[in-house]
Protein backbone atom coordinates (compact mmCIF):
# COMPACT_ATOMS: atom_id res chain seq x y z
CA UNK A 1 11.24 -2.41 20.77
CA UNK A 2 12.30 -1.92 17.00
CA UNK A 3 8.98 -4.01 15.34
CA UNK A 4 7.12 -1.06 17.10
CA UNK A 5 8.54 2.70 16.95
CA UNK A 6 10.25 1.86 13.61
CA UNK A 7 7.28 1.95 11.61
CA UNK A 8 5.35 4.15 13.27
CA UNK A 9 7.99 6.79 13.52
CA UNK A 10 8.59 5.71 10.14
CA UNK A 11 4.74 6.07 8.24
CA UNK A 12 4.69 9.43 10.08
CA UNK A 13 7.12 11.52 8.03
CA UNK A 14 8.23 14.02 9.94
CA UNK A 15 11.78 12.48 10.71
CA UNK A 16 14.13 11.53 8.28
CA UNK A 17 14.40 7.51 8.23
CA UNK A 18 17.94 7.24 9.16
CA UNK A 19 17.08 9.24 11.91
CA UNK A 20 14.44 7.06 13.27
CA UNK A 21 15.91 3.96 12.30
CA UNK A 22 19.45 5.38 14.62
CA UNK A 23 17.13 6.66 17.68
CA UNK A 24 14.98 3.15 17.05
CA UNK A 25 18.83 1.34 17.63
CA UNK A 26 20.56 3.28 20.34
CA UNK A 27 17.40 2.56 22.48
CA UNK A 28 17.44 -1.04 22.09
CA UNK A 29 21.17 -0.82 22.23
CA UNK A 30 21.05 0.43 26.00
CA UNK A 31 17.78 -2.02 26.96
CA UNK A 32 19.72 -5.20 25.37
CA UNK A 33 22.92 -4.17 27.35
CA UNK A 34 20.91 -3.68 30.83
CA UNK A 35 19.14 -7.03 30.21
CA UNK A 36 22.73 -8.68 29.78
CA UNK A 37 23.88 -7.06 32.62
CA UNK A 38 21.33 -8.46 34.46
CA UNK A 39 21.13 -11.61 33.20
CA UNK A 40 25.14 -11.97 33.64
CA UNK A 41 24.76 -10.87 37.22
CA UNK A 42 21.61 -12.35 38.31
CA UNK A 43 22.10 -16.05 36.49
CA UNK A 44 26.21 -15.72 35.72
CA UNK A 45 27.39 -16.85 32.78
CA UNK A 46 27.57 -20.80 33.02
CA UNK A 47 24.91 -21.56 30.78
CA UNK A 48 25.42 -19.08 27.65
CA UNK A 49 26.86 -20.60 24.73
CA UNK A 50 29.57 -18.20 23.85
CA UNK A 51 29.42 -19.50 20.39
CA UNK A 52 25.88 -18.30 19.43
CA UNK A 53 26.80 -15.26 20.94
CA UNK A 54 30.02 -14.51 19.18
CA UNK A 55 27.58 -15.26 15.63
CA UNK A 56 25.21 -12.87 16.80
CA UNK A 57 27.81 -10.30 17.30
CA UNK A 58 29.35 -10.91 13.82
CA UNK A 59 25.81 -10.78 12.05
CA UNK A 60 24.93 -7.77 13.43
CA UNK A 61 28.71 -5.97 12.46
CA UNK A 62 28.26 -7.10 9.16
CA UNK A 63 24.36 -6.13 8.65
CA UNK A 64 24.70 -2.76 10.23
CA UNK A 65 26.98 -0.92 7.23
CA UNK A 66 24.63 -2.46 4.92
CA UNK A 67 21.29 -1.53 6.62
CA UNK A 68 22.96 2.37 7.27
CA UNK A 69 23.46 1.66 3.16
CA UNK A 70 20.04 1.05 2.02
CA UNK A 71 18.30 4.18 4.59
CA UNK A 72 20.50 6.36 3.03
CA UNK A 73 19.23 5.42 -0.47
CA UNK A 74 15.82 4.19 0.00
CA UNK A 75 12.73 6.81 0.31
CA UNK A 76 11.23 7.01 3.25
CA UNK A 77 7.57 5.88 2.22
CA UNK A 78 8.95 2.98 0.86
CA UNK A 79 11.18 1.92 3.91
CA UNK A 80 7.95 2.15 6.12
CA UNK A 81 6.22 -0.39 3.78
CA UNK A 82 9.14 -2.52 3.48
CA UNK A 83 9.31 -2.73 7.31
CA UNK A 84 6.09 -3.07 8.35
CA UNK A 85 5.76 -6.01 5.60
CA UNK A 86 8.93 -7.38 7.17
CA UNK A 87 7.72 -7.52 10.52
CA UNK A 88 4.38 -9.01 9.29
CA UNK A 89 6.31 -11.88 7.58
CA UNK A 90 8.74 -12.48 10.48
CA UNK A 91 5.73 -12.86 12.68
CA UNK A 92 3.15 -14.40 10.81
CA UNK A 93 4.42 -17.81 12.28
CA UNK A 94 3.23 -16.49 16.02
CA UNK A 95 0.32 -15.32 14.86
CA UNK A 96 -1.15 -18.30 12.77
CA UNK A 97 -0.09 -20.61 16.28
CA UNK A 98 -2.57 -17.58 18.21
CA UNK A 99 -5.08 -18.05 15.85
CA UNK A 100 -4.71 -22.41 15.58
CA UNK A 101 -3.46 -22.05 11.85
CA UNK A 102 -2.77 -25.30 10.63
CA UNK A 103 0.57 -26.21 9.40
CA UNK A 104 -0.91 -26.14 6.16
CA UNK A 105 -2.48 -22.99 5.58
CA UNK A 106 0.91 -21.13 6.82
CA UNK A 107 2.02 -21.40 3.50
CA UNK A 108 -0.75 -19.65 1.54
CA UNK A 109 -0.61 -17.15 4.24
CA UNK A 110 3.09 -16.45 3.89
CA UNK A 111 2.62 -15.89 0.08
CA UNK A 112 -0.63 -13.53 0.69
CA UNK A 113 1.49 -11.39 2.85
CA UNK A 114 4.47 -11.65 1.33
CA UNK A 115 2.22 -10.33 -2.28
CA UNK A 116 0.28 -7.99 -0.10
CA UNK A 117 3.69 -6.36 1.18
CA UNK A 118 4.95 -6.24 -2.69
CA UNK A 119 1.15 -4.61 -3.90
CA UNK A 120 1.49 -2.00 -1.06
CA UNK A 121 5.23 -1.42 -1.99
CA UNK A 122 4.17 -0.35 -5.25
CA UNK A 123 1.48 1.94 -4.66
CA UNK A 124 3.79 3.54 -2.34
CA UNK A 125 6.32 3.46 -5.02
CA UNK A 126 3.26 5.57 -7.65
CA UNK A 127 2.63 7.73 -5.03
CA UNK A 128 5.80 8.85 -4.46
CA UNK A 129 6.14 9.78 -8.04
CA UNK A 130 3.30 11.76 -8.14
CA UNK A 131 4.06 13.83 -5.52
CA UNK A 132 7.42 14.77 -7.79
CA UNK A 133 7.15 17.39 -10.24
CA UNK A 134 9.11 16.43 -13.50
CA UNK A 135 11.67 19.06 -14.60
CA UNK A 136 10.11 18.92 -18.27
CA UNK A 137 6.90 20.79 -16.90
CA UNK A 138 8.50 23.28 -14.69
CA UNK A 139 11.05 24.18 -17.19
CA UNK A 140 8.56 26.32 -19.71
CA UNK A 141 7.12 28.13 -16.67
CA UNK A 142 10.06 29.68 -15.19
CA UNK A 143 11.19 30.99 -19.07
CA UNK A 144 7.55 32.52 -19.01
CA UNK A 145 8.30 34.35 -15.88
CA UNK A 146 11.75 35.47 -16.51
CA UNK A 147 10.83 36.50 -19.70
C-alpha cells in the first residue's frame, strides 16, 4: 500500500508529509492486522516462526521514532524524491527478473538508480531554494515602505 499513496500524496503538495506519511501508516496498519487475523484464523498459527515475528515487531518500534524524526525535519519535495528513489532501489531486483536482467547487469543498474535518485535529490534540493526569498533582499524593501 505504502510504495504507492506515499509518493504520490507526497509529489502532490497539498498535505503536509507527516501527514501523509501517518494516513499512508494507519491504513496499512488496519489491512496488515485483518490479513493476520485471517491468516491466524484461517491457517492457525502452527507454522509462523514466532521469532521472525518478534524481530519484525522490534524493527519496526525502533524505526518508527526515527522515521516520525526525519518528516518532521526533512522538506517535503525532498522526502518525495527520497522515497520514490527508495522504492525504485528496493524493487529494482523484481524488475530486472521481469525484464530477464542478467545477474550481471543488476549491478550497473543499482548504481544508475541509486545516482539518478542522488541527481534528482539535488535539483529538488536547488529548487527548493529558489522558491525561498533570502531575508537580505526583502530587508531594504520593507525600510522603503515604512519610510
Amino acid at each position: 500500500m505504502g510504495p504507492g499513496p506515499t509518493p504520490a500524496l507526497l509529489s502532490g503538495g497539498r498535505l503536509e508529509p507527516r501527514k501523509v506519511i501517518g494516513s499512508v501508516d494507519t491504513a496499512e496498519f488496519a489491512v496488515s492486522g485483518a490479513a493476520s487475523l485471517g491468516f491466524l484464523v484461517g491457517i492457525g498459527a502452527s507454522g509462523i516462526h514466532w521469532g521472525f515475528a518478534l524481530a519484525l515487531l522490534a524493527g519496526g518500534l525502533v524505526a518508527a521514532p526515527i522515521a516520525a524524526y526525519l518528516i518532521k525535519i526533512a522538506p517535503a519535495h525532498l522526502l518525495g524524491v527520497a522515497v520514490g528513489g527508495l522504492i525504485l532501489l528496493t524493487n529494482l531486483r523484481t524488475i530486472s527478473s521481469s525484464f530477464q536482467v542478467s545477474e550481471s547487469a543488476r549491478m550497473p543498474a543499482y548504481l544508475a538508480a541509486l545516482l539518478g535518485t542522488a541527481v534528482c535529490l539535488y535539483v529538488a534540493r536547488m529548487r527548493g531554494k529558489r522558491r525561498t526569498v533570502p531575508a537580505s533582499v526583502t530587508e531594504p524593501a520593507l525600510e522603503s515602505v515604512n519610510a
